[in-house]
C-alpha atoms as a PDB file:
ATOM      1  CA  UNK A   1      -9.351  -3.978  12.102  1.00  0.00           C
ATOM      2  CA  UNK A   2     -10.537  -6.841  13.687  1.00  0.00           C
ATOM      3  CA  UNK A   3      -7.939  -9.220  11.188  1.00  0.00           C
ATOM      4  CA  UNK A   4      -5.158  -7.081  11.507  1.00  0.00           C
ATOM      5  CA  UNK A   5      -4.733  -7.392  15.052  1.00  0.00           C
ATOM      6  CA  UNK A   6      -5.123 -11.005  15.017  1.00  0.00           C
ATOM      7  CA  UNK A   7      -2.244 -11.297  12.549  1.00  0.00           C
ATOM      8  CA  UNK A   8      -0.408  -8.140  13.934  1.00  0.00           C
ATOM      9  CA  UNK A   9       2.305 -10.390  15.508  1.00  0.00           C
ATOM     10  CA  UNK A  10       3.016 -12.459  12.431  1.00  0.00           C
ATOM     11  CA  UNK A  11       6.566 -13.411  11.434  1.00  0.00           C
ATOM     12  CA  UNK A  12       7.744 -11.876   8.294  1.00  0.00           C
ATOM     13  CA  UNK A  13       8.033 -13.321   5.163  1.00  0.00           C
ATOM     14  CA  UNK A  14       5.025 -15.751   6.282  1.00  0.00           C
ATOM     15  CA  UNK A  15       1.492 -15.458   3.963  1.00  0.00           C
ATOM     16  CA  UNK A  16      -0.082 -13.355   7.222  1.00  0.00           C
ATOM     17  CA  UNK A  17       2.781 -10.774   6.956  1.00  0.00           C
ATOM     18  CA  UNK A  18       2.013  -9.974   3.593  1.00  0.00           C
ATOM     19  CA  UNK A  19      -1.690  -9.929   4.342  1.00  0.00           C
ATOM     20  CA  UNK A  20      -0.466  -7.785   7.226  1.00  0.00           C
ATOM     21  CA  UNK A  21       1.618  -4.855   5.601  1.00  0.00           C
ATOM     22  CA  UNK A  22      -1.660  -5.059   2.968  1.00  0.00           C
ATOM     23  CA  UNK A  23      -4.279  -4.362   5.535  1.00  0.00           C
ATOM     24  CA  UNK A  24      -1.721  -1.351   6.884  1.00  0.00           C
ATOM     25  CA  UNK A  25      -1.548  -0.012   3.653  1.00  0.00           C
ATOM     26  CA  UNK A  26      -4.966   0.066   3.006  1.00  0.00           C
ATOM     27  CA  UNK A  27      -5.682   1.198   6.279  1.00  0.00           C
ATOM     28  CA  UNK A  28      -3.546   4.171   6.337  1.00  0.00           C
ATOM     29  CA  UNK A  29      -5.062   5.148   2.922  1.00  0.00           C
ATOM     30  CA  UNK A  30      -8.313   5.019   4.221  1.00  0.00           C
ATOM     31  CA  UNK A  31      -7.767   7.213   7.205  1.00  0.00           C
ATOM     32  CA  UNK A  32      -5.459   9.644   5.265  1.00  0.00           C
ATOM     33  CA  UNK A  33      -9.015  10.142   2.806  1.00  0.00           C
ATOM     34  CA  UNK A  34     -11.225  10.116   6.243  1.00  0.00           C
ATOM     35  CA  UNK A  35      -9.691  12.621   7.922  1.00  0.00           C
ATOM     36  CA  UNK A  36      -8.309  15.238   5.247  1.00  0.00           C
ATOM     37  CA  UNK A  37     -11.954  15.928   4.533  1.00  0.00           C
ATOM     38  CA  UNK A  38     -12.824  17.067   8.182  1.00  0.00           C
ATOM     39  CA  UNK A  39      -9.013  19.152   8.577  1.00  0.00           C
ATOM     40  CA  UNK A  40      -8.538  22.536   6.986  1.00  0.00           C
ATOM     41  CA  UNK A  41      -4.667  23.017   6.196  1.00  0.00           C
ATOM     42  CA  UNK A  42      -2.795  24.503   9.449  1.00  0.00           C
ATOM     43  CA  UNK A  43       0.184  26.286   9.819  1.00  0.00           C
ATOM     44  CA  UNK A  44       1.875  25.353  13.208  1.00  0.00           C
ATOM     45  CA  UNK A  45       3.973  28.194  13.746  1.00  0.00           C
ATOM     46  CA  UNK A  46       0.560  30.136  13.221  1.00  0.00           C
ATOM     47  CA  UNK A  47      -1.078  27.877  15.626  1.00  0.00           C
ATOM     48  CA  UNK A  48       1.278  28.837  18.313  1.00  0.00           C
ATOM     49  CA  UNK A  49       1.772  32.295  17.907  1.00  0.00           C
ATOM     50  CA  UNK A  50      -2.119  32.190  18.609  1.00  0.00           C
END
């Protein structure tokens, strides 16, 4: 995390805006495998009608 926010601001097309969208990508993927583990599937409109 700490690398993507120092390059967070880079300019596209530059070498640390590729490295950028890279470290989002993998980032996302890696929270998306955390945190389906932990979440049982919900249905909202169950969730509200409580």
């Amino acid at each position: 995390m700490g690398r993507f926010q120092s390059i967070q601001s880079a300019v596209k097309g530059s070498p640390e805006h590729k490295e950028k969208m890279l470290l989002a990508r993998l980032i996302h993927e890696y929270e998306q495998e955390l945190f389906k583990k932990d979440l049982p599937d919900l249905n909202p409109v169950e969730l509200i009608k409580g």
